[in-house]
C-alpha atoms as a PDB file:
ATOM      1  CA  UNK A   1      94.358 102.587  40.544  1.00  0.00           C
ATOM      2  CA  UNK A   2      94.178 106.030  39.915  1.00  0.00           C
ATOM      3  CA  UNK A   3      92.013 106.519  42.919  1.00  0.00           C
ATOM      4  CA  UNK A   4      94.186 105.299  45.165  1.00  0.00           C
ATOM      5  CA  UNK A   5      96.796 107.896  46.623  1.00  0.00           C
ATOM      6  CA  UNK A   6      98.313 106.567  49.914  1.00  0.00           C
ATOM      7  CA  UNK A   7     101.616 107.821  51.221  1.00  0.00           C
ATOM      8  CA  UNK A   8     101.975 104.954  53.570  1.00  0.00           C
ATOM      9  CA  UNK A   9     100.644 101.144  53.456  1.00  0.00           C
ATOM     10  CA  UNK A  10     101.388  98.856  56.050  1.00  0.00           C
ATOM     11  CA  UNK A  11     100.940  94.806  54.710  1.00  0.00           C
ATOM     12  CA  UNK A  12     101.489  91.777  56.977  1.00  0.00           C
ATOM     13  CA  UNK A  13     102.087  88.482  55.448  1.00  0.00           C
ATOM     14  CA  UNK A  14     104.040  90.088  52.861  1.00  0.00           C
ATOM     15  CA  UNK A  15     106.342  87.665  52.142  1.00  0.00           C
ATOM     16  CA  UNK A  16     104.666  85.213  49.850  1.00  0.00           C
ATOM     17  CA  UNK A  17     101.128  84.797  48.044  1.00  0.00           C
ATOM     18  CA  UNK A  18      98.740  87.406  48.383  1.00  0.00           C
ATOM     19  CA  UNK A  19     100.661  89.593  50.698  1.00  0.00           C
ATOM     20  CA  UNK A  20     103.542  89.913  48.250  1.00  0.00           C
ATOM     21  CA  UNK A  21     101.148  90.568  45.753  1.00  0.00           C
ATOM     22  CA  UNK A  22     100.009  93.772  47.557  1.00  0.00           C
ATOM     23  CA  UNK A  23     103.342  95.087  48.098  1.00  0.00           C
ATOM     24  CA  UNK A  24     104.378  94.380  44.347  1.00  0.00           C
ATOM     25  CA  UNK A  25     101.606  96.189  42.696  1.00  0.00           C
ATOM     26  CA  UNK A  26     102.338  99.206  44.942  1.00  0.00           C
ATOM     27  CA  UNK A  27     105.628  99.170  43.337  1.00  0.00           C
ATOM     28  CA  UNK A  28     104.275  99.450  40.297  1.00  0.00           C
ATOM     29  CA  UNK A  29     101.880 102.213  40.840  1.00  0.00           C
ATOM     30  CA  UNK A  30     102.722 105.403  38.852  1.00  0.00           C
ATOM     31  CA  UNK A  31     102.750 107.442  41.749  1.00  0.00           C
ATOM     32  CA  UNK A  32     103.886 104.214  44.418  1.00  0.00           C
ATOM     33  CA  UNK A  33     103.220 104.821  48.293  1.00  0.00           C
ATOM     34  CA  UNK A  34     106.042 106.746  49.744  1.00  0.00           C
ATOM     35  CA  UNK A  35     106.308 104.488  52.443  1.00  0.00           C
ATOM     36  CA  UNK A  36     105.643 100.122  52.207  1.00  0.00           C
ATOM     37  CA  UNK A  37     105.941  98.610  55.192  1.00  0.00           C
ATOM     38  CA  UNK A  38     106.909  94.447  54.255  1.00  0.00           C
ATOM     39  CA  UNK A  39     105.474  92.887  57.702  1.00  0.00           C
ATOM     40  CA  UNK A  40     106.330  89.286  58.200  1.00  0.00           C
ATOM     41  CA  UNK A  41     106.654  86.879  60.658  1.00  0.00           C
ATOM     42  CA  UNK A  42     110.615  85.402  59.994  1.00  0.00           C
ATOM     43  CA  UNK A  43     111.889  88.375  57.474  1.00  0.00           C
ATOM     44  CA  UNK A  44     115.139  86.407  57.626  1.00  0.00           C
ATOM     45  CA  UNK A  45     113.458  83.623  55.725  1.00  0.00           C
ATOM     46  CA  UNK A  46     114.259  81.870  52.496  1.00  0.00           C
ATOM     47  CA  UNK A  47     110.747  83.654  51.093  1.00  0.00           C
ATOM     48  CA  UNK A  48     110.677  86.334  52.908  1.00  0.00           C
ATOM     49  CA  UNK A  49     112.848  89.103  50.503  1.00  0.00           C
ATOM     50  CA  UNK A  50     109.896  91.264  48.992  1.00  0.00           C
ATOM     51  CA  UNK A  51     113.008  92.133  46.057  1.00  0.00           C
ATOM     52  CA  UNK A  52     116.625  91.189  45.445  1.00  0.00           C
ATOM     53  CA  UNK A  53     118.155  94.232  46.686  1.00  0.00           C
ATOM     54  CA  UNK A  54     115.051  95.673  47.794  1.00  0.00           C
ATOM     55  CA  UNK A  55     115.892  98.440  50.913  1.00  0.00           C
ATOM     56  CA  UNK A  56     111.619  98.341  51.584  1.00  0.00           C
ATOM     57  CA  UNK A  57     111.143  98.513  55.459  1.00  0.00           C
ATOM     58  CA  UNK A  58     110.354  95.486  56.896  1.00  0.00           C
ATOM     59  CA  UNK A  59     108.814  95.961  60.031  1.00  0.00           C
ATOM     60  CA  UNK A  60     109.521  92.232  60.907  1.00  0.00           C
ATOM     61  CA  UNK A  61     109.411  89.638  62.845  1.00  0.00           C
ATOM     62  CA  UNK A  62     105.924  91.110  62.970  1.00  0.00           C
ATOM     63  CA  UNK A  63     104.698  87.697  64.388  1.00  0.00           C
ATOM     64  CA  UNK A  64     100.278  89.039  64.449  1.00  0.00           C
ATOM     65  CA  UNK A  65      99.633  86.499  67.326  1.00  0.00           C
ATOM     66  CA  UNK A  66     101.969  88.439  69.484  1.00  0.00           C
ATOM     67  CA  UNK A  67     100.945  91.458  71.668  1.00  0.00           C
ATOM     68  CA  UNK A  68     104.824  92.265  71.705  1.00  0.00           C
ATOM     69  CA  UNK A  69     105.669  91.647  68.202  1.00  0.00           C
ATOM     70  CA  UNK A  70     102.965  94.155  67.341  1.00  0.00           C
ATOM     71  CA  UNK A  71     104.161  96.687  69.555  1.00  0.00           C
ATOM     72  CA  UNK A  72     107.233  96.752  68.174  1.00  0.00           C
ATOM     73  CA  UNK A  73     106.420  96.677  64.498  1.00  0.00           C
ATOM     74  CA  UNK A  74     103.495  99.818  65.478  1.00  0.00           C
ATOM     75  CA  UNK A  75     107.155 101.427  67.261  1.00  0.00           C
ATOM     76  CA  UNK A  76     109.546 100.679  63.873  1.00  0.00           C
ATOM     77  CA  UNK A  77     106.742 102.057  61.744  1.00  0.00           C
ATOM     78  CA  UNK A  78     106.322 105.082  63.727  1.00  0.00           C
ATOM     79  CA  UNK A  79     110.122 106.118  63.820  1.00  0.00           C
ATOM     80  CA  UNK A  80     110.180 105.475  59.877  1.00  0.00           C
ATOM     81  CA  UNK A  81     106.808 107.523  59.240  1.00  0.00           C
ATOM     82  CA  UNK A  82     108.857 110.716  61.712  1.00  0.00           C
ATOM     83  CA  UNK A  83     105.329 112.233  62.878  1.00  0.00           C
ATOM     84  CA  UNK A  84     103.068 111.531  59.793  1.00  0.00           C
ATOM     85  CA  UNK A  85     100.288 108.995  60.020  1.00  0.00           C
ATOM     86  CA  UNK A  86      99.968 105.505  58.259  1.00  0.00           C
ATOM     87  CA  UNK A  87      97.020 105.647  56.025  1.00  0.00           C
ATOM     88  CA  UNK A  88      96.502 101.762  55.087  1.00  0.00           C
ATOM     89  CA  UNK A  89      96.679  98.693  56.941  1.00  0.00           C
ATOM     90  CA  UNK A  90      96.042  95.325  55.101  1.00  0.00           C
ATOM     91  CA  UNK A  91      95.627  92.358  57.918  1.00  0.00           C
ATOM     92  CA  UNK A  92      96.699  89.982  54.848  1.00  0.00           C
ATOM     93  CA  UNK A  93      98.901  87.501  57.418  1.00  0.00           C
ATOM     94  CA  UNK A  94      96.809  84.304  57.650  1.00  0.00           C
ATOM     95  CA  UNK A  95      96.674  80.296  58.450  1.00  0.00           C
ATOM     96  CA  UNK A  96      94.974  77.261  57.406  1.00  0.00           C
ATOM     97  CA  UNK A  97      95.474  73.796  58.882  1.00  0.00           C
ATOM     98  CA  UNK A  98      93.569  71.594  56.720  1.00  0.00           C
ATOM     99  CA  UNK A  99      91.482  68.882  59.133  1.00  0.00           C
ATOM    100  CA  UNK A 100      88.307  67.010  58.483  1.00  0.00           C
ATOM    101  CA  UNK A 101      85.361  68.028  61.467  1.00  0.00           C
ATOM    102  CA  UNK A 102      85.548  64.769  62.995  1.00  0.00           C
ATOM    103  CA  UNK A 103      89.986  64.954  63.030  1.00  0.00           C
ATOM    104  CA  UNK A 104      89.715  68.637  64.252  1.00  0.00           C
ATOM    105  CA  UNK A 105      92.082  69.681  67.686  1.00  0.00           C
ATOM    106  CA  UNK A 106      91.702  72.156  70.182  1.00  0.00           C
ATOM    107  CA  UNK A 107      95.403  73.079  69.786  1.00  0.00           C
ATOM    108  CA  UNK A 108      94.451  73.673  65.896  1.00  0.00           C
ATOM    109  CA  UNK A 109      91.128  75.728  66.788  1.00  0.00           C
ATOM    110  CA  UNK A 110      93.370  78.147  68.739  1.00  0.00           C
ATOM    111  CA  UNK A 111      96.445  78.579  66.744  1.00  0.00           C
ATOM    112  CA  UNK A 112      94.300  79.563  63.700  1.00  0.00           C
ATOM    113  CA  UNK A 113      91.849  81.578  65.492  1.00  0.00           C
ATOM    114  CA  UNK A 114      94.907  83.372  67.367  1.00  0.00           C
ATOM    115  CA  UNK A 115      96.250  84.140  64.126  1.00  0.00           C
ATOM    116  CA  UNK A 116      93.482  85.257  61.882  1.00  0.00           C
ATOM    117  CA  UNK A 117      91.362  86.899  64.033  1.00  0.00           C
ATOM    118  CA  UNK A 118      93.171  87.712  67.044  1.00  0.00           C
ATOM    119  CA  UNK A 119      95.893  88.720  65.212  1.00  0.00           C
ATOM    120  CA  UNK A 120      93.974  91.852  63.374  1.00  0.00           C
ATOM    121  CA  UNK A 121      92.194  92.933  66.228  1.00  0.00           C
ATOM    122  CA  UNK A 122      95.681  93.203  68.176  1.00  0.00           C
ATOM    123  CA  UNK A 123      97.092  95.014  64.708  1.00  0.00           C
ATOM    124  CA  UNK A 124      93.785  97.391  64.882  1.00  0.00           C
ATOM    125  CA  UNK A 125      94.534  98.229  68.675  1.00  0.00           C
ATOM    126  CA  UNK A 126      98.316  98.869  67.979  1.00  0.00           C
ATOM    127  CA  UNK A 127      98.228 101.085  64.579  1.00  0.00           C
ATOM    128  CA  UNK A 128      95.085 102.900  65.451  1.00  0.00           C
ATOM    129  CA  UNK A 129      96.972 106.084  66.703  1.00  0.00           C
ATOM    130  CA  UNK A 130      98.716 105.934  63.509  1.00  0.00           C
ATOM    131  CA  UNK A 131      95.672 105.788  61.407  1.00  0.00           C
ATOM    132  CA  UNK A 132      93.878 108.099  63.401  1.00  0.00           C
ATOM    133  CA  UNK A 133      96.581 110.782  62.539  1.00  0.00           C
ATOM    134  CA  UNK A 134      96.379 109.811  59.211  1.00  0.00           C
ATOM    135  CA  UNK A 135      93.329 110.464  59.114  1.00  0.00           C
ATOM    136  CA  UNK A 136      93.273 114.008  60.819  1.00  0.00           C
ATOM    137  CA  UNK A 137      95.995 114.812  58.174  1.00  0.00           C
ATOM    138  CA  UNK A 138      93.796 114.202  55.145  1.00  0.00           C
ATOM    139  CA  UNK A 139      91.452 116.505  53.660  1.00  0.00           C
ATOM    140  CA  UNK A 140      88.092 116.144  53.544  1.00  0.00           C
ATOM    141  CA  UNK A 141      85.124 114.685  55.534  1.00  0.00           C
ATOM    142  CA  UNK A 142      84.823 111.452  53.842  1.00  0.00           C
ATOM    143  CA  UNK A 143      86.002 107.918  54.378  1.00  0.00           C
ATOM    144  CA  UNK A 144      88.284 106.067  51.734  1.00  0.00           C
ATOM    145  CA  UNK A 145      91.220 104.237  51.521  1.00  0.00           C
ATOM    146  CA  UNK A 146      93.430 107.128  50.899  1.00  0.00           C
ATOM    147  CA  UNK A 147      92.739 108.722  53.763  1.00  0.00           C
ATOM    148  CA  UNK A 148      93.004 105.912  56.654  1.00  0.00           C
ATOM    149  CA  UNK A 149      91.771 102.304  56.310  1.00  0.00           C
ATOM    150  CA  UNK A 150      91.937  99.045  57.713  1.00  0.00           C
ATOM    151  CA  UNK A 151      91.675  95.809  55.029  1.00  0.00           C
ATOM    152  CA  UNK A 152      90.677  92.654  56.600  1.00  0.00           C
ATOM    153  CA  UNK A 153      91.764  89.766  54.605  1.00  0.00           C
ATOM    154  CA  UNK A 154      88.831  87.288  55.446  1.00  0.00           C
ATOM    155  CA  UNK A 155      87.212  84.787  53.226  1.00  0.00           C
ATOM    156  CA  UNK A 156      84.332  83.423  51.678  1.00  0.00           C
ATOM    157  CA  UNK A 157      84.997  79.981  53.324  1.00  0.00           C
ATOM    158  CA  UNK A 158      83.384  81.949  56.462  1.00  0.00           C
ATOM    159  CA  UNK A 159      80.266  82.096  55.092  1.00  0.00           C
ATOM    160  CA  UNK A 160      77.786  80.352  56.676  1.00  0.00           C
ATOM    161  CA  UNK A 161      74.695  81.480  54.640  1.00  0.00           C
ATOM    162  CA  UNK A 162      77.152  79.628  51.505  1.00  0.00           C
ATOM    163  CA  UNK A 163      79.634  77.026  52.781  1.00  0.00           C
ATOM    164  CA  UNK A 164      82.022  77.953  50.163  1.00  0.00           C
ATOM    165  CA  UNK A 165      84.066  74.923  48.323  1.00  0.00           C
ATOM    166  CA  UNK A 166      82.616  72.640  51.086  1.00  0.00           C
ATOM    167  CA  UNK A 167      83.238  69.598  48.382  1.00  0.00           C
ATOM    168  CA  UNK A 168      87.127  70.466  48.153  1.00  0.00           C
ATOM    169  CA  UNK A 169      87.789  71.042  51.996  1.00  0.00           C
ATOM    170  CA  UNK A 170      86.705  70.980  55.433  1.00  0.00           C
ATOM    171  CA  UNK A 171      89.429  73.315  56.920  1.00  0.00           C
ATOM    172  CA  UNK A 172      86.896  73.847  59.754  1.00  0.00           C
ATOM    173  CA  UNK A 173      89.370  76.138  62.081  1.00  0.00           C
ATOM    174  CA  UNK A 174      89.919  78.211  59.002  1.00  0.00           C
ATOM    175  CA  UNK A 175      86.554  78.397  58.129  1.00  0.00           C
ATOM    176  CA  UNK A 176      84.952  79.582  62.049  1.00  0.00           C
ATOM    177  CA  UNK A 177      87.963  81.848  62.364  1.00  0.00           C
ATOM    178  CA  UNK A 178      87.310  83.216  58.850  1.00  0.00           C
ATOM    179  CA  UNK A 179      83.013  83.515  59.889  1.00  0.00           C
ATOM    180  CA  UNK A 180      81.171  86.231  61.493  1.00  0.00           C
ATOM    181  CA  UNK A 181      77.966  85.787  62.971  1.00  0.00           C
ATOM    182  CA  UNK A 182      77.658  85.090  66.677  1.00  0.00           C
ATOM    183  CA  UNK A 183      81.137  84.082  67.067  1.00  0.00           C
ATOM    184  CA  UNK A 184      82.834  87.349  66.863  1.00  0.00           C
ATOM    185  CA  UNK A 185      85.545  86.324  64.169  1.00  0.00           C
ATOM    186  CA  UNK A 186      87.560  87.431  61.670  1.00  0.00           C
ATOM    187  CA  UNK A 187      84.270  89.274  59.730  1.00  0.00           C
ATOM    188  CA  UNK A 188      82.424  90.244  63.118  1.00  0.00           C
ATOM    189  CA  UNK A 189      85.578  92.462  64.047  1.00  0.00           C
ATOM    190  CA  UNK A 190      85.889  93.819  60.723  1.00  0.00           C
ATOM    191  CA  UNK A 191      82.037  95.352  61.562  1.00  0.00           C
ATOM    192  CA  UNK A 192      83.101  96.177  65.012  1.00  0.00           C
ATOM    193  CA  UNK A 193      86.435  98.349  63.513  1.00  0.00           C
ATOM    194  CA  UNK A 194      84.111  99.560  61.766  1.00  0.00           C
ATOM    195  CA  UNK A 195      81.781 101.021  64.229  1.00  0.00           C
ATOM    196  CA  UNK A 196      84.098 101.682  66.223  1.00  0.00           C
ATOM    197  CA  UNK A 197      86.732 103.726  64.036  1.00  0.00           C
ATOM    198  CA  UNK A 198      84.676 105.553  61.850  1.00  0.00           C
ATOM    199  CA  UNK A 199      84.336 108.624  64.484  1.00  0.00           C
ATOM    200  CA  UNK A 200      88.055 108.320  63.789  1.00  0.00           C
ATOM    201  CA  UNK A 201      87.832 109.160  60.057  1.00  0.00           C
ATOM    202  CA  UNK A 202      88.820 105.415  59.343  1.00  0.00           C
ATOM    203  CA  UNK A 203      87.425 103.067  56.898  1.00  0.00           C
ATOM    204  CA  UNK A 204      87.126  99.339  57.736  1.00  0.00           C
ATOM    205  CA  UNK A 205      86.310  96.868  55.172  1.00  0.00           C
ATOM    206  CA  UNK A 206      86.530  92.943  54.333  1.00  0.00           C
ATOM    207  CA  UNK A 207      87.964  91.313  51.356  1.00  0.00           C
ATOM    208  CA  UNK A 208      87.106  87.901  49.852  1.00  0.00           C
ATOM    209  CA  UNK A 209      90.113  87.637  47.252  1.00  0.00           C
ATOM    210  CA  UNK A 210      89.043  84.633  45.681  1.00  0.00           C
ATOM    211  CA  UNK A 211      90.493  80.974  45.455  1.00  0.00           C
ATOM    212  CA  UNK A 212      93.502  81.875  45.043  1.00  0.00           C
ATOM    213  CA  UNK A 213      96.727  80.139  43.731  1.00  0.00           C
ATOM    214  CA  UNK A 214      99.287  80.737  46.777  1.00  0.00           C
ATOM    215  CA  UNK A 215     101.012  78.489  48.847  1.00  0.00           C
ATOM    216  CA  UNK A 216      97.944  77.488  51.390  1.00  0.00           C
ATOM    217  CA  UNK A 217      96.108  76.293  48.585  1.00  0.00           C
ATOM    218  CA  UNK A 218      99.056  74.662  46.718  1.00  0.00           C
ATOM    219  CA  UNK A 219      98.274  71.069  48.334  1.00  0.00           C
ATOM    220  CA  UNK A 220      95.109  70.653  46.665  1.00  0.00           C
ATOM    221  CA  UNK A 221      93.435  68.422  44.521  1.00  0.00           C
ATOM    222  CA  UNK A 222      92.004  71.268  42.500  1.00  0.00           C
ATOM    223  CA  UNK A 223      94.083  74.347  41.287  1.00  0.00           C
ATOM    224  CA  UNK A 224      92.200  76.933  42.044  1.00  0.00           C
ATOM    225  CA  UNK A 225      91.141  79.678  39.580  1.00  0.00           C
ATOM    226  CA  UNK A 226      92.391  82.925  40.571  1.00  0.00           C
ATOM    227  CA  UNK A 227      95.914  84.093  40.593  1.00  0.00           C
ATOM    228  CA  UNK A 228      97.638  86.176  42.727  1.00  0.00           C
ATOM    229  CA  UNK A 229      98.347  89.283  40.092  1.00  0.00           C
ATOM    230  CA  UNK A 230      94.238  88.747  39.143  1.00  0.00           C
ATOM    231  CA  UNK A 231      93.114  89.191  42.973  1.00  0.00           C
ATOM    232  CA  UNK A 232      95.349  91.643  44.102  1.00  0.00           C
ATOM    233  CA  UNK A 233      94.630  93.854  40.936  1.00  0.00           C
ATOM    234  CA  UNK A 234      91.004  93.411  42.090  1.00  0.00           C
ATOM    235  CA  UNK A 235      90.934  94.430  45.189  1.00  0.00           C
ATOM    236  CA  UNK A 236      93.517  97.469  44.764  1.00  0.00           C
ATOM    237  CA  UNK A 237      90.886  98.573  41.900  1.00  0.00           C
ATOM    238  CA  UNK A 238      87.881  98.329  44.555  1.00  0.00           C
ATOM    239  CA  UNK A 239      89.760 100.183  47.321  1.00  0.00           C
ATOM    240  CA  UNK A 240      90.625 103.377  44.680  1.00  0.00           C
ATOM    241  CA  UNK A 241      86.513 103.486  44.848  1.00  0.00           C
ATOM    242  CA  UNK A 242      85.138 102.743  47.625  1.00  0.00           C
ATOM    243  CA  UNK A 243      84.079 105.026  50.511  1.00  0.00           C
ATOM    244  CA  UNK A 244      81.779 105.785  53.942  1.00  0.00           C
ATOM    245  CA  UNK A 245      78.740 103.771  52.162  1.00  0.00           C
ATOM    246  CA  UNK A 246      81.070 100.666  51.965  1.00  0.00           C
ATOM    247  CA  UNK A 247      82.576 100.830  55.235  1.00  0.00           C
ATOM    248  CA  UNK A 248      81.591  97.567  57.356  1.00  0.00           C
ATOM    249  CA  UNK A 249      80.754  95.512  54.510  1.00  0.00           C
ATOM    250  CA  UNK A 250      82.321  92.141  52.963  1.00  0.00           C
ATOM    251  CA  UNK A 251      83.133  92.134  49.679  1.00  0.00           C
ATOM    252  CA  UNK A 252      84.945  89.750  46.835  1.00  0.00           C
ATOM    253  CA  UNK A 253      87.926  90.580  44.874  1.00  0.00           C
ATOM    254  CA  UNK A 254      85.285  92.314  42.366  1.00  0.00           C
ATOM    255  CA  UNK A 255      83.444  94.461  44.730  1.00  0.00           C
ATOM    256  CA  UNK A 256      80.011  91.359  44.913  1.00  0.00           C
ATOM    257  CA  UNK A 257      78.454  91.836  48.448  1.00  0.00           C
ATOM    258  CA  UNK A 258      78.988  88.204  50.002  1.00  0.00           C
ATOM    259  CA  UNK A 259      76.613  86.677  52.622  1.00  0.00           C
ATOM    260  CA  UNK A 260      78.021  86.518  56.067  1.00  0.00           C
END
């Protein structure tokens, strides 16, 4: 990750799975963030401590389907930050209610897509004047991660070119939340950030990170392949490299273009 310099990251989900994953390979860094924000939705939780003893800011309960949760994580971060900007946000918080097509609910279709899409384009609107001074603080003409960025945790389950690990689950509100094309979810926002924020100096991209071994995938038949440290270590390694060319685009934990 020696690409990567970011003085401030921002992660929501963080307290479990693939979220806590980000925040604990930050740690690590040799040169860590100087500011990592632990969002969550009950930081009070049994699973919610990022480390025993840990003083990290958690900008909890940082519930993503609520306008006034947001607002007042966006308020907590800004205090902490004193005038500088947040250069990363990683959308990471997520849902999946597993439900075959033909058991599917309305009241499931709208939880999920409140939460995983909704939910990041509220988290967009709310950080962007953060980013944006990020970004204006930052050397240089180019786009990249350590200047100001917005990760969208999406997945390949949206994909409706490939209907990813059809044979293993239907999850169908996960899977149109998660998709893109004509029903402006989860990866049509990531393009629309992306549009819309690079005049702004800010880079918007999508991750796939995998199958992944994490609590929402813990009740299947199957174990899935990846682990958490394996993803995470992926995706940190892409976002040390990539830059403007990349901005808009969906990739996997390895830097593969997927299909939308």
């Amino acid at each position: 990750m020696a690409g990567l310099h970011v003085r401030s990251v921002l992660v929501t989900g963080a307290n479990r799975g693939l979220g806590l994953g980000f925040v604990q390979h930050f740690l690590k860094m040799p040169n860590p963030p100087q500011w990592i924000f632990a969002g969550c939705r009950d930081p009070k939780g049994q699973r919610a401590q990022v480390r025993p003893g840990s003083d990290l800011p958690c900008v909890g309960p940082a519930e993503v389907s609520d306008p006034t949760s947001i607002k007042a994580a966006a308020a907590k971060v800004g205090e902490h930050l004193g005038g500088s900007g947040l250069n990363l946000l990683i959308n990471n918080a997520g849902m999946a209610k597993p439900c075959s097509l033909d058991n599917e609910t309305p009241e499931n279709m709208i939880q999920v897509y409140t939460t995983n899409t909704v939910g990041p384009l509220l988290m967009g609107q709310a950080f962007l004047p953060l980013l944006k001074k990020a970004a204006q603080e930052t050397p240089g003409s180019g786009l990249s991660c350590s200047k100001a960025a917005i990760v969208n945790m999406s997945s390949y389950a949206g994909s409706i070119e490939d209907m990813y690990v059809w044979e293993f689950g239907q999850v169908v509100s996960y899977r149109c939340s998660k998709s893109a094309p004509l029903s402006a979810a989860l990866n049509m926002l990531s393009k629309c950030q992306s549009l819309a924020y690079k005049e702004h100096g800010i880079l918007c991209i999508t991750f796939h990170p995998g199958w992944v071994q994490t609590d929402m995938t813990g009740g299947a038949s199957y174990k899935p392949p990846l682990t958490v440290d394996d993803s995470v270590q992926g995706m940190l390694k892409m976002l040390s490299s990539i830059s403007e060319k990349e901005t808009g685009a969906f990739l996997d934990w390895e830097g593969k273009v997927l299909p939308w």
